[in-house]
Every structure is written in structure tokens, then in C-alpha cells.
PDB file of N, CA and C in Angstrom:
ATOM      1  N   UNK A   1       0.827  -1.183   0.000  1.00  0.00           N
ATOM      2  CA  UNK A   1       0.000   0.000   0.000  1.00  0.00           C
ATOM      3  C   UNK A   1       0.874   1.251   0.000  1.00  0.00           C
ATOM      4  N   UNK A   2       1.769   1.144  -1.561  1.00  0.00           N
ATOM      5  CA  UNK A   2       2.433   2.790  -1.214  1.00  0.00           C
ATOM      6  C   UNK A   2       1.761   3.705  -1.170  1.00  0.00           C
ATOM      7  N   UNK A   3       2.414   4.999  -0.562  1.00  0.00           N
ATOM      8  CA  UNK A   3       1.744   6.331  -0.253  1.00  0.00           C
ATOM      9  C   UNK A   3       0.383   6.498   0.027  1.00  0.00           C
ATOM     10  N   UNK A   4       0.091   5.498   0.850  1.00  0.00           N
ATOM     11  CA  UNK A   4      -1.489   5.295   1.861  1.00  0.00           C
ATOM     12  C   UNK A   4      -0.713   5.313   3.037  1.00  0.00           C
ATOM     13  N   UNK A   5      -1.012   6.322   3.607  1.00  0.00           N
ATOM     14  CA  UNK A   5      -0.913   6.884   4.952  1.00  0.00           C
ATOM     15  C   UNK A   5      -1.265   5.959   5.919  1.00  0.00           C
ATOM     16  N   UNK A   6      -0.950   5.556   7.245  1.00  0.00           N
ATOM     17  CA  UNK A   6      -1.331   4.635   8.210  1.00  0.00           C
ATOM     18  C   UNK A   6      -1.006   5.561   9.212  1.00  0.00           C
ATOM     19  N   UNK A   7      -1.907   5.418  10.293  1.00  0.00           N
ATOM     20  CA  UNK A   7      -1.907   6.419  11.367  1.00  0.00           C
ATOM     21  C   UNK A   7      -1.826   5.293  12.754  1.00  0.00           C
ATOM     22  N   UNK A   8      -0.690   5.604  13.857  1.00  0.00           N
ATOM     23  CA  UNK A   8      -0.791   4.319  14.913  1.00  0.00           C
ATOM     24  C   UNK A   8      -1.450   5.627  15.912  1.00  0.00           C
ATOM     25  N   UNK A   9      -1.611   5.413  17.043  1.00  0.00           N
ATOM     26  CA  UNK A   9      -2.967   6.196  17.769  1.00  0.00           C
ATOM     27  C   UNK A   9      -2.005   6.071  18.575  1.00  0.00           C
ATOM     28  N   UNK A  10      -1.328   7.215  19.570  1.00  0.00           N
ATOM     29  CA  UNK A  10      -0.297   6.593  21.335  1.00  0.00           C
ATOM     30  C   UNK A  10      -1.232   7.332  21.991  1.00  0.00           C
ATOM     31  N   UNK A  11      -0.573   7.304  23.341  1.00  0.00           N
ATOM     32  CA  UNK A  11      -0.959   8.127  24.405  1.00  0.00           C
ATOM     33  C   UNK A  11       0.301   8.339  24.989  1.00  0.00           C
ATOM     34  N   UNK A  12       0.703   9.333  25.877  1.00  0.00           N
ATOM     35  CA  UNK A  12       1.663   9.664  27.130  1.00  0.00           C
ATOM     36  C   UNK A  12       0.899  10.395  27.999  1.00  0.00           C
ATOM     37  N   UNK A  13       1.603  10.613  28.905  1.00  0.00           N
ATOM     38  CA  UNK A  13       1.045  11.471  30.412  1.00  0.00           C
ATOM     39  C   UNK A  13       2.393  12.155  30.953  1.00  0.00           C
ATOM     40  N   UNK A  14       3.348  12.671  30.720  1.00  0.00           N
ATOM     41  CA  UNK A  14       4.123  13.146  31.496  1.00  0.00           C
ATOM     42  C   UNK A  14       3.580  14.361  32.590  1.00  0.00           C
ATOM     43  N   UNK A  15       3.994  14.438  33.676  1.00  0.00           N
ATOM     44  CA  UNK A  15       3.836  15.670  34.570  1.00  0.00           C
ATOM     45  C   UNK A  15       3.778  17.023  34.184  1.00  0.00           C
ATOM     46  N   UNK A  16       3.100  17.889  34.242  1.00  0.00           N
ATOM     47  CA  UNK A  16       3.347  19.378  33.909  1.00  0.00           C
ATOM     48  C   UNK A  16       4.491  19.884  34.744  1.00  0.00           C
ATOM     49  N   UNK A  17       4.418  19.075  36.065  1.00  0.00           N
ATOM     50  CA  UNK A  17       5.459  20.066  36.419  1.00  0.00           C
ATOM     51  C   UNK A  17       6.874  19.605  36.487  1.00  0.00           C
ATOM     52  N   UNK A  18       7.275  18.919  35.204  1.00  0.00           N
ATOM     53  CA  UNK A  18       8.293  19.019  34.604  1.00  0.00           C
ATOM     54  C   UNK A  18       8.275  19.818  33.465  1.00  0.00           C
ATOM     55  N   UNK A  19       7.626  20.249  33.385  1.00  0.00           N
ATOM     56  CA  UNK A  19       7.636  21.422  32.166  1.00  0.00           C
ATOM     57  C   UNK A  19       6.932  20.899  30.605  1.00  0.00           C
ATOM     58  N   UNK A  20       6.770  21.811  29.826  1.00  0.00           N
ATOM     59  CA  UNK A  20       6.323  21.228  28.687  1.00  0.00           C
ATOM     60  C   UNK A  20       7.300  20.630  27.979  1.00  0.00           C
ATOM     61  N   UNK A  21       6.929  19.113  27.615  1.00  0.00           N
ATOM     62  CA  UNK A  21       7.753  18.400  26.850  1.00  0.00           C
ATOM     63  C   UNK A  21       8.406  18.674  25.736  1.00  0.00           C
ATOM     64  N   UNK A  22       9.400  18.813  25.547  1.00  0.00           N
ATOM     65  CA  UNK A  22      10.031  19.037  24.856  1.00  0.00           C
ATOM     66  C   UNK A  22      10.082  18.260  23.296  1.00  0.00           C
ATOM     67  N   UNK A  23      10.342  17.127  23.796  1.00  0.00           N
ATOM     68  CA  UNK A  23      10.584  15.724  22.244  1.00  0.00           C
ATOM     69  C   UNK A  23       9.695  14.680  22.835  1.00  0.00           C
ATOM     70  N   UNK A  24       8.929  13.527  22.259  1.00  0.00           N
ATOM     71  CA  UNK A  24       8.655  12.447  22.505  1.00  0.00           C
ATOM     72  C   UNK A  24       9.185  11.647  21.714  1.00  0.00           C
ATOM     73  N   UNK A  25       9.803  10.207  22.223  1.00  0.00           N
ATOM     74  CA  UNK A  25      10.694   8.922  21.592  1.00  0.00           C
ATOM     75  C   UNK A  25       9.203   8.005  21.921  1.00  0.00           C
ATOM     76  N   UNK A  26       9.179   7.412  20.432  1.00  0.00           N
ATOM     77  CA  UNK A  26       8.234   6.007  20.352  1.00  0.00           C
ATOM     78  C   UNK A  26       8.821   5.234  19.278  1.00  0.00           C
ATOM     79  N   UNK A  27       8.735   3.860  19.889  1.00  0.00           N
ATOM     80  CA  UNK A  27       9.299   2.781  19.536  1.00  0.00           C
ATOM     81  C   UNK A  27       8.471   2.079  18.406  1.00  0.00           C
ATOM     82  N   UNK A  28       8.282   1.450  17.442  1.00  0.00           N
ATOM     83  CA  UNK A  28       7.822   1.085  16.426  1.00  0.00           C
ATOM     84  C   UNK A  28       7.937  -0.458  16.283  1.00  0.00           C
ATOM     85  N   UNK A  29       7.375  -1.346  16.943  1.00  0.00           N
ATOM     86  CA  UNK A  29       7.790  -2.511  16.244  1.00  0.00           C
ATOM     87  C   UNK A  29       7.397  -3.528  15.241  1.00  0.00           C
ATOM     88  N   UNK A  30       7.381  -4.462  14.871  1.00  0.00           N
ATOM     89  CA  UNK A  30       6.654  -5.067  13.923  1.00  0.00           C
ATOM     90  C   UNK A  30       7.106  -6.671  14.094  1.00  0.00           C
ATOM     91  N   UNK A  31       6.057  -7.512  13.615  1.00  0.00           N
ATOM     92  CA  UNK A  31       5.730  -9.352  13.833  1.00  0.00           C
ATOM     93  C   UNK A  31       5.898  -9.945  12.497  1.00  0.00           C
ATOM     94  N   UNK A  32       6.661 -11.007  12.711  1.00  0.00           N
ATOM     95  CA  UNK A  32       7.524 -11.485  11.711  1.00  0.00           C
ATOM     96  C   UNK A  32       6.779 -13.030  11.608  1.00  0.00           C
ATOM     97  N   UNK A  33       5.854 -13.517  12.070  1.00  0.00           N
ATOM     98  CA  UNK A  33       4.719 -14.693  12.460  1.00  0.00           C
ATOM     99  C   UNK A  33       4.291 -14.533  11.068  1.00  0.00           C
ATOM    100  N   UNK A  34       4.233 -16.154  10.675  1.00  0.00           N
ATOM    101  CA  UNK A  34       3.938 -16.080   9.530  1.00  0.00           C
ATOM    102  C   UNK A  34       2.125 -16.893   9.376  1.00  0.00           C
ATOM    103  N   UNK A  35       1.850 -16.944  10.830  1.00  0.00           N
ATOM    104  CA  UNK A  35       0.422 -16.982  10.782  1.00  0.00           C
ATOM    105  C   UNK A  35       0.075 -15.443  11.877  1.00  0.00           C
ATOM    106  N   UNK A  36      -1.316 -15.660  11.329  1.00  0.00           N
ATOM    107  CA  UNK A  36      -2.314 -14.998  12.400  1.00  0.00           C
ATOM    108  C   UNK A  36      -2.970 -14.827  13.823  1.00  0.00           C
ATOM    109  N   UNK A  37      -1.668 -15.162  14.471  1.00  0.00           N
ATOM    110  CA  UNK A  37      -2.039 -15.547  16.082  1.00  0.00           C
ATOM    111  C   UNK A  37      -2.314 -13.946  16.741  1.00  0.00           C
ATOM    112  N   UNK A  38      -2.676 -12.675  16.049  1.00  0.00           N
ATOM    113  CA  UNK A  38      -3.024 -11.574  16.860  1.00  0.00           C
ATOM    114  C   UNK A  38      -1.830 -10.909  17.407  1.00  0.00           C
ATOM    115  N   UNK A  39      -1.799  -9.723  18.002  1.00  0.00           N
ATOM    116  CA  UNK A  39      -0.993  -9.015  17.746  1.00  0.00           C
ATOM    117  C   UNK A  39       0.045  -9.339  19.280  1.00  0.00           C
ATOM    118  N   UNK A  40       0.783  -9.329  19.116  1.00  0.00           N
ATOM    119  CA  UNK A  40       1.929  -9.652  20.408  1.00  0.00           C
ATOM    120  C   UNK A  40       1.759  -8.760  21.604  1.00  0.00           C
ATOM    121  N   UNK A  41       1.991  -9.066  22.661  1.00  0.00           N
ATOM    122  CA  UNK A  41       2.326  -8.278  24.032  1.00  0.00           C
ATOM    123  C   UNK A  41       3.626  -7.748  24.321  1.00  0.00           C
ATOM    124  N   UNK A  42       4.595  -8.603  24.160  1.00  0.00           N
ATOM    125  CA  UNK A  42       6.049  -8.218  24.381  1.00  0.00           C
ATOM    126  C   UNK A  42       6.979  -8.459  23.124  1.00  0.00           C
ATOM    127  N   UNK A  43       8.192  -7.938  23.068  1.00  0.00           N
ATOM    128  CA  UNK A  43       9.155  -8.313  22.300  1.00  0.00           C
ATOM    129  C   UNK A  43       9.845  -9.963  22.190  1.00  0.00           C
ATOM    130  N   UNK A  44      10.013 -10.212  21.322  1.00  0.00           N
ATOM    131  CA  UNK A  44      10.581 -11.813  21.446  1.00  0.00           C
ATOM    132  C   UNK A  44      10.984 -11.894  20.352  1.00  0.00           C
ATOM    133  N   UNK A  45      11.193 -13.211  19.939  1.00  0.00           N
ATOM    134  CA  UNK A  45      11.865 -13.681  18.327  1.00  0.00           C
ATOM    135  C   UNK A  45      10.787 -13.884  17.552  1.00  0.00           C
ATOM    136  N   UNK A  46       9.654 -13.365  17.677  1.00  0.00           N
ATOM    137  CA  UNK A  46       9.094 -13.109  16.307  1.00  0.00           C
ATOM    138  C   UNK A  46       8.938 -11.428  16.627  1.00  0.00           C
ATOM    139  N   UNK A  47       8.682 -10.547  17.178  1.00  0.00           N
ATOM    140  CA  UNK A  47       8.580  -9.431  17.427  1.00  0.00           C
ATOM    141  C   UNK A  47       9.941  -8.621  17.466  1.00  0.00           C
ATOM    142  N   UNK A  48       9.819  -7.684  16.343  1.00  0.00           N
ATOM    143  CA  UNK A  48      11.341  -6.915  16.313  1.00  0.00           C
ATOM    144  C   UNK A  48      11.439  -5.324  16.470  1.00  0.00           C
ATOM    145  N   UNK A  49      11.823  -4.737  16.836  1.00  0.00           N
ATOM    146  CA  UNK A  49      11.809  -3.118  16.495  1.00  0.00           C
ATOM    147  C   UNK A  49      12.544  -2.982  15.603  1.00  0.00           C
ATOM    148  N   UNK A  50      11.257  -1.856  15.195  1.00  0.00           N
ATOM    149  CA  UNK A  50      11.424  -1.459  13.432  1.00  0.00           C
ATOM    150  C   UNK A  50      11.931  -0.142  13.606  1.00  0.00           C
ATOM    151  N   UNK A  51      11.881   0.560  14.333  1.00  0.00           N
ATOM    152  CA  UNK A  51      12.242   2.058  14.297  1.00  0.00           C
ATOM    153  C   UNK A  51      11.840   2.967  15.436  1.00  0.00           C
ATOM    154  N   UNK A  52      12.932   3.861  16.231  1.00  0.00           N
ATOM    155  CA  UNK A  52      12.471   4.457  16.833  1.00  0.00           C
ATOM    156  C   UNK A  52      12.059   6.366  16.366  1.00  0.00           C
ATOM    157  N   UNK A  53      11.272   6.592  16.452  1.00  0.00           N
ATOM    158  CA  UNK A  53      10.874   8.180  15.937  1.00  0.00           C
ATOM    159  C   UNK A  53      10.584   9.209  17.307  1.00  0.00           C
ATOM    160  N   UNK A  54      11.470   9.829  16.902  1.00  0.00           N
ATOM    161  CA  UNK A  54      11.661  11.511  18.108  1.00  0.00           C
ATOM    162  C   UNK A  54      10.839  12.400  17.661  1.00  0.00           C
ATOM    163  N   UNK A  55       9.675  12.811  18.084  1.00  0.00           N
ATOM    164  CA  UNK A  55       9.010  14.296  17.303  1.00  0.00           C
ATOM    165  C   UNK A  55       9.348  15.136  18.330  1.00  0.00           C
ATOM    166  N   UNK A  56       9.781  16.266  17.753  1.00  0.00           N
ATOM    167  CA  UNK A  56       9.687  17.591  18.642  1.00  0.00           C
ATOM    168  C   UNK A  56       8.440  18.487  18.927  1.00  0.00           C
ATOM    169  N   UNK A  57       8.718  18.255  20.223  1.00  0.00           N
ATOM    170  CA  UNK A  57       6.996  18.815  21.204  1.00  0.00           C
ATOM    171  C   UNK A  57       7.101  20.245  20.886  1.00  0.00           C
ATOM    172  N   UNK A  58       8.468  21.159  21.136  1.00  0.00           N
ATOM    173  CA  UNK A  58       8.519  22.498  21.177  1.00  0.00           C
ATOM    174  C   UNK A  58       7.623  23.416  20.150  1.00  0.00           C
ATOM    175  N   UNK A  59       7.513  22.604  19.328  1.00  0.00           N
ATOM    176  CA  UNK A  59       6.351  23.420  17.974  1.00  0.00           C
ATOM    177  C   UNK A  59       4.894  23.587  18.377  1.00  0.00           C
ATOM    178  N   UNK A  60       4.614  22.676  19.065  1.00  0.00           N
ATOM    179  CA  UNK A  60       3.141  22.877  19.678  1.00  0.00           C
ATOM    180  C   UNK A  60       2.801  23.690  20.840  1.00  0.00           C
ATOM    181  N   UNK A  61       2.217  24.578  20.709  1.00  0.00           N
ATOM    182  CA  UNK A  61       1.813  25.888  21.633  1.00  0.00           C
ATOM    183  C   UNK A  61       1.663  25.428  23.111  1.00  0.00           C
ATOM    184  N   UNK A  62       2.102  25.802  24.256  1.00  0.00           N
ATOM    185  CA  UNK A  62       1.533  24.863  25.451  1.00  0.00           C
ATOM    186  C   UNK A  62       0.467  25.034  26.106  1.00  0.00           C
ATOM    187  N   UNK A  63      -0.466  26.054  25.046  1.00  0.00           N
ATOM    188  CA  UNK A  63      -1.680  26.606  25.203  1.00  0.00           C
ATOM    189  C   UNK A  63      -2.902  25.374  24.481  1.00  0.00           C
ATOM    190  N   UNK A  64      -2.292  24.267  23.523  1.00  0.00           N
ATOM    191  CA  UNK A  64      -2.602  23.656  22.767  1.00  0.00           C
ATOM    192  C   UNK A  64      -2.976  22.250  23.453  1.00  0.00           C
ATOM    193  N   UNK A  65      -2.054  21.712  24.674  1.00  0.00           N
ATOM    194  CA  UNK A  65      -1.682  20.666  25.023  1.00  0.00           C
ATOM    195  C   UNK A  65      -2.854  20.015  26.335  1.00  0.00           C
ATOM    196  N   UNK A  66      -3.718  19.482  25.964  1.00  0.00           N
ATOM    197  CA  UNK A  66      -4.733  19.040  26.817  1.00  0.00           C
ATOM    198  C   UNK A  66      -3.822  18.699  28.636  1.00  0.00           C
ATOM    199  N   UNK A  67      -4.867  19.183  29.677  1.00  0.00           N
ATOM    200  CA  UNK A  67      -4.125  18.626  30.808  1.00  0.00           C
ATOM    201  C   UNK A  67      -4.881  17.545  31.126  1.00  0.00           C
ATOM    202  N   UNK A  68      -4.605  17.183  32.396  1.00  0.00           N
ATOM    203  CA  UNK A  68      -5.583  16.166  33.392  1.00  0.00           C
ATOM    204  C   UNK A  68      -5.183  15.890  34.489  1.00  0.00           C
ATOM    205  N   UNK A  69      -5.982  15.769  35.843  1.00  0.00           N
ATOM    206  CA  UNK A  69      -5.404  15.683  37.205  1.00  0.00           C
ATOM    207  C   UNK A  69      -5.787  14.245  37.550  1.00  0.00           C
ATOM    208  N   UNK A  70      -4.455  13.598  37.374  1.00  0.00           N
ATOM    209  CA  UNK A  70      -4.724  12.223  38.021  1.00  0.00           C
ATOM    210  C   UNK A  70      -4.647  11.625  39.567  1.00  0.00           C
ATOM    211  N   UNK A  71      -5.404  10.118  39.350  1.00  0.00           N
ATOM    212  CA  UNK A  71      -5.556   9.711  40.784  1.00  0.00           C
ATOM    213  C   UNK A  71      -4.823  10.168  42.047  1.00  0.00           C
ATOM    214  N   UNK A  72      -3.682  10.170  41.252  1.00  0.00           N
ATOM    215  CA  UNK A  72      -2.394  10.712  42.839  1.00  0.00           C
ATOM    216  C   UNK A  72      -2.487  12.159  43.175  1.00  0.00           C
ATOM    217  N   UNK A  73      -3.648  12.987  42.369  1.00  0.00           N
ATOM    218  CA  UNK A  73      -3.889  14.492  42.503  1.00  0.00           C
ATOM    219  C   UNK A  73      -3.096  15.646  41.809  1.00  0.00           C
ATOM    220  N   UNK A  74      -1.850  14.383  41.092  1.00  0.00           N
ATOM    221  CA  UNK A  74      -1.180  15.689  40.306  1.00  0.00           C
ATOM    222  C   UNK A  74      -1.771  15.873  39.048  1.00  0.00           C
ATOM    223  N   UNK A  75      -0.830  17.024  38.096  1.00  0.00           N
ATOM    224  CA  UNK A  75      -1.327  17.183  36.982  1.00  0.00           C
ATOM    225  C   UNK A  75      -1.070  16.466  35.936  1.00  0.00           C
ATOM    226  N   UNK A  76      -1.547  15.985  34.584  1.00  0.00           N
ATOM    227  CA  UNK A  76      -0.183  15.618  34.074  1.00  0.00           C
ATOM    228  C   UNK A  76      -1.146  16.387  32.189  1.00  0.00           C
ATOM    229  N   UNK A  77       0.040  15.979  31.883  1.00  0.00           N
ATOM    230  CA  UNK A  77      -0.369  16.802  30.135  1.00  0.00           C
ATOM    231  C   UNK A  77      -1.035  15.224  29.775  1.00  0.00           C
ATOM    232  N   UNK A  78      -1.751  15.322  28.801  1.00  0.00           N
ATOM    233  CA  UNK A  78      -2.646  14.678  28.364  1.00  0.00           C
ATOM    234  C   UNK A  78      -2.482  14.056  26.521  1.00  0.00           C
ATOM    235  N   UNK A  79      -1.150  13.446  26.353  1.00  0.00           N
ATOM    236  CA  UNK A  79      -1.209  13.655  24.803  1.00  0.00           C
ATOM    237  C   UNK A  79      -1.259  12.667  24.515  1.00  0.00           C
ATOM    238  N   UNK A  80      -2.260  12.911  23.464  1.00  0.00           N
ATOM    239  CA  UNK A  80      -2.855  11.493  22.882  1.00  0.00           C
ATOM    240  C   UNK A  80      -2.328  12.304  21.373  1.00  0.00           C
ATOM    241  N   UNK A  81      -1.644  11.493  20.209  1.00  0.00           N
ATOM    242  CA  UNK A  81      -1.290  11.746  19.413  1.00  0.00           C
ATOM    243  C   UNK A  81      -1.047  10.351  18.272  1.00  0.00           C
ATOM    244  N   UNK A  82      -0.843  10.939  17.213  1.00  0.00           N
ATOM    245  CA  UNK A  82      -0.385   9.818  15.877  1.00  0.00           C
ATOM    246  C   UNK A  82       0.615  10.069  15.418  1.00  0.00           C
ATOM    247  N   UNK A  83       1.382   8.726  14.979  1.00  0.00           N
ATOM    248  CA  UNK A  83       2.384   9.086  13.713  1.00  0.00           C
ATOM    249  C   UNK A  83       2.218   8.428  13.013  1.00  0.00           C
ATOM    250  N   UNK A  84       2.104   9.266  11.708  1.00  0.00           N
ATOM    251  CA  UNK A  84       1.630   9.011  10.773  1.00  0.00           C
ATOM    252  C   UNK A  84       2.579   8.172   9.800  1.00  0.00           C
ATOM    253  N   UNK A  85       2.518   7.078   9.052  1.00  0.00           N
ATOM    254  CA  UNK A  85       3.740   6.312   8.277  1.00  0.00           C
ATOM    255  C   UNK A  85       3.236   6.154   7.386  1.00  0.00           C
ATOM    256  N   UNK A  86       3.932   6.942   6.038  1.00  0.00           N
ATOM    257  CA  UNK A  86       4.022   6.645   4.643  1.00  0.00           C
ATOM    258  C   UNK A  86       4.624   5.759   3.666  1.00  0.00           C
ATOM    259  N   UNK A  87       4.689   5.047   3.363  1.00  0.00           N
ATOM    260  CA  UNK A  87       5.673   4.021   2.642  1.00  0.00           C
ATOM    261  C   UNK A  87       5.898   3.829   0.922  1.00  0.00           C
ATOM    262  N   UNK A  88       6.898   4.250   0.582  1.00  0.00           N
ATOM    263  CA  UNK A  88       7.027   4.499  -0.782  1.00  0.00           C
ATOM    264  C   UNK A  88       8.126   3.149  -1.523  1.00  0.00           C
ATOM    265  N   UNK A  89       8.539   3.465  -2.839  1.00  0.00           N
ATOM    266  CA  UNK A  89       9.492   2.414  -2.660  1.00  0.00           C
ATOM    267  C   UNK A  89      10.414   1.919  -2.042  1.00  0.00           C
ATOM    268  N   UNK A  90      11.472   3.343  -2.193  1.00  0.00           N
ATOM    269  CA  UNK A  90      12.471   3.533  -1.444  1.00  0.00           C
ATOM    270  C   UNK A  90      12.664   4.413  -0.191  1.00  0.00           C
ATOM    271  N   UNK A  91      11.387   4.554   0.300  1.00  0.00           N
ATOM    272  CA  UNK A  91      11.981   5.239   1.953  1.00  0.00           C
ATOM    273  C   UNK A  91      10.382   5.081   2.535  1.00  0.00           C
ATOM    274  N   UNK A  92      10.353   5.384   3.966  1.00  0.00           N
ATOM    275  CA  UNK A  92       9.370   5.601   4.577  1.00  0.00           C
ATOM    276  C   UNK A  92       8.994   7.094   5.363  1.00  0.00           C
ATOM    277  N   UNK A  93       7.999   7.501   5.559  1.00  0.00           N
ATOM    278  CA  UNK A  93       8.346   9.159   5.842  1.00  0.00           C
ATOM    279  C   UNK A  93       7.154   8.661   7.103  1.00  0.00           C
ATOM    280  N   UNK A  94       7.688   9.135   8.460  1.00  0.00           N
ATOM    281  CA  UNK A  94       7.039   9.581   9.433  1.00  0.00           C
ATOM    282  C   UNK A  94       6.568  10.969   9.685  1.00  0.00           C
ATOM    283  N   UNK A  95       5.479  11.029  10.307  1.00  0.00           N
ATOM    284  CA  UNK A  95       5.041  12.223  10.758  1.00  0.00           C
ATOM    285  C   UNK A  95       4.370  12.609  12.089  1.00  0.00           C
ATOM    286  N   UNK A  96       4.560  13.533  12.979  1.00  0.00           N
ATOM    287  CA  UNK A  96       3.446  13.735  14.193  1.00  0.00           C
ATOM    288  C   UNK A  96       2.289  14.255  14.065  1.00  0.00           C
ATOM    289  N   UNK A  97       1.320  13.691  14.581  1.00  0.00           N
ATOM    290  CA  UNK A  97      -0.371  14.693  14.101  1.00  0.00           C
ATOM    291  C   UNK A  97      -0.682  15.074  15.724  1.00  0.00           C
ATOM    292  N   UNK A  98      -1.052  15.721  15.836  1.00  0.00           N
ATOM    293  CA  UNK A  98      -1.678  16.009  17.397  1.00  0.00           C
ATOM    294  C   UNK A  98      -3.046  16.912  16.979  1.00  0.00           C
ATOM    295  N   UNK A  99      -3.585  16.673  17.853  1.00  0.00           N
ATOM    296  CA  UNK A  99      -4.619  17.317  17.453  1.00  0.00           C
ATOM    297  C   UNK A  99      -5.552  17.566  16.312  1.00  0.00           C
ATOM    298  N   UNK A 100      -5.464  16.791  15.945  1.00  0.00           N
ATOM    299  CA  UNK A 100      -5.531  16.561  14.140  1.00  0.00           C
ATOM    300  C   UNK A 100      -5.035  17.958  13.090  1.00  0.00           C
ATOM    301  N   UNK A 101      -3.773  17.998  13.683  1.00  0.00           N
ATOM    302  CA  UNK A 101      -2.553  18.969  13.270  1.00  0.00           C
ATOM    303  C   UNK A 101      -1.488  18.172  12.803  1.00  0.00           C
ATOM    304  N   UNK A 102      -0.875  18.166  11.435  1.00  0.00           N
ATOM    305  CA  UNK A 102       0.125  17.602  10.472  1.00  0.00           C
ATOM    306  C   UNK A 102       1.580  18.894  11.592  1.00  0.00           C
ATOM    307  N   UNK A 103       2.273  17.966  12.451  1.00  0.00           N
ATOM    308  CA  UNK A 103       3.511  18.771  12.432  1.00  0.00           C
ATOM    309  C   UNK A 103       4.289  18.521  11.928  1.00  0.00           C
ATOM    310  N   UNK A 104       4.616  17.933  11.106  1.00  0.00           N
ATOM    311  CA  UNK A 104       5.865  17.580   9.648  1.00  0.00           C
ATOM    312  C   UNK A 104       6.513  15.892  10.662  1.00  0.00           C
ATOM    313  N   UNK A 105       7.270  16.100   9.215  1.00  0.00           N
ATOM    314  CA  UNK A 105       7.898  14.990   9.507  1.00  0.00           C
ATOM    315  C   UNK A 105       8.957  14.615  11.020  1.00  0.00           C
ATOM    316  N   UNK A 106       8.795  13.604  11.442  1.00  0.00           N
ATOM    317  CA  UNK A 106       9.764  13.695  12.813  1.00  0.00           C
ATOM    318  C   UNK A 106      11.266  12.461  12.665  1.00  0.00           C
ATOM    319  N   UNK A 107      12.175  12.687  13.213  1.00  0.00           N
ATOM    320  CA  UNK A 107      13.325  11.958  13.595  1.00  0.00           C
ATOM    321  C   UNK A 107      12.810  10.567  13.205  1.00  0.00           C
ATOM    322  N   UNK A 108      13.573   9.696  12.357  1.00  0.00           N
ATOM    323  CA  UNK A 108      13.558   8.211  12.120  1.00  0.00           C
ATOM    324  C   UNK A 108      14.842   7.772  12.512  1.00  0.00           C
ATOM    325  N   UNK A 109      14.996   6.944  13.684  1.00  0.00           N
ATOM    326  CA  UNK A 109      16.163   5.927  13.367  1.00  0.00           C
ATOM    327  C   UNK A 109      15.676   3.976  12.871  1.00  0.00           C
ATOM    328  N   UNK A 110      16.611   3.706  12.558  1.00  0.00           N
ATOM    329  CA  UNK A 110      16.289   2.684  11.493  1.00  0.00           C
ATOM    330  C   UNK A 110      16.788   1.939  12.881  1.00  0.00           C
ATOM    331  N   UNK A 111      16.625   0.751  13.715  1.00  0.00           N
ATOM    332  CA  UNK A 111      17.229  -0.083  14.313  1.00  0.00           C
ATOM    333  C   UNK A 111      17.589  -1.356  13.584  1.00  0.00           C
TER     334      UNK A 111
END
């Protein structure tokens, strides 16, 4: 399916009062099972990481960034976000969406 967009859905919670996040690192992995036993829980020898991707938080306003006060009474930021993966012949292009906001492409390392 080149250049059909696939969107994976995360979540984080970091604390506000560490400040507004700066970068988020998410790990990418992918199942090498050559049947249909559903999607894995942990890493193992059929489960490999495919790539880790850094988006930079600093572009998003911190006026933008949903909060929430959890059970333990603190605060924490609230980001629920996508990255978006394009796949062409020769390369793959990541992207961050927040908010259903395109912030360009983010950091790929290949593992």
C-alpha cells in the first residue's frame, strides 16, 4: 500500500510540572509470524523493532496541550497523538499529528 498513509494512535502522560515536553521517543515494532495468532504483548523472536521516531513537542503551543489531574492528585499533560507512516518504494516518511494537526515529519532511526 504505497503512499497510503497509516496512522498508529499513542498516548503519554508526562507531569506538567516538569515542564512542557520538549521531544517524545516512540518505539515502532513489527511481527515477523507467519500466521495470524493476533498481535503480540512483548518483544521476542518473532517481534522486532522497526524504528524508533523523536518528534519535537517544542512546535506545539503549550496553550494547545490538553491537561488532566490524576488519581495521585497531580497534573499531568494529556497527549494522545499519531504518527503518521508513509511508505514508498524507497523510503518511509514519518510524521506527528496532534490534534488533528500535520507537524511535519519527525526523527527516524532505522534499528
Amino acid at each position: 500500500m504505497e503512499r497510503q498513509p497509516v496512522r498508529i494512535q499513542l498516548t503519554r502522560t508526562p507531569l506538567v510540572s516538569d515542564g512542557h515536553p520538549s521531544k517524545i521517543e516512540t518505539q515502532i515494532f513489527y511481527c515477523v509470524a507467519a500466521d495470524d495468532t493476533g498481535a503480540p504483548f512483548y518483544e521476542d523472536d518473532i517481534v522486532k523493532k522497526l524504528v524508533v521516531v523523536t518528534a519535537d513537542l517544542s512546535v506545539i503551543p503549550s496553550t494547545s496541550l490538553r491537561k488532566c489531574i490524576g488519581k495521585d492528585g497531580l497534573r499531568y499533560y494529556d497527549l494522545k497523538y499519531e504518527i503518521e507512516i508513509t511508505y514508498y518504494s524507497a523510503s518511509t516518511k514519518y510524521e506527528l499529528i496532534y490534534n488533528r494537526k500535520n507537524y511535519g515529519t519527525v526523527h527516524a532511526e532505522q534499528v
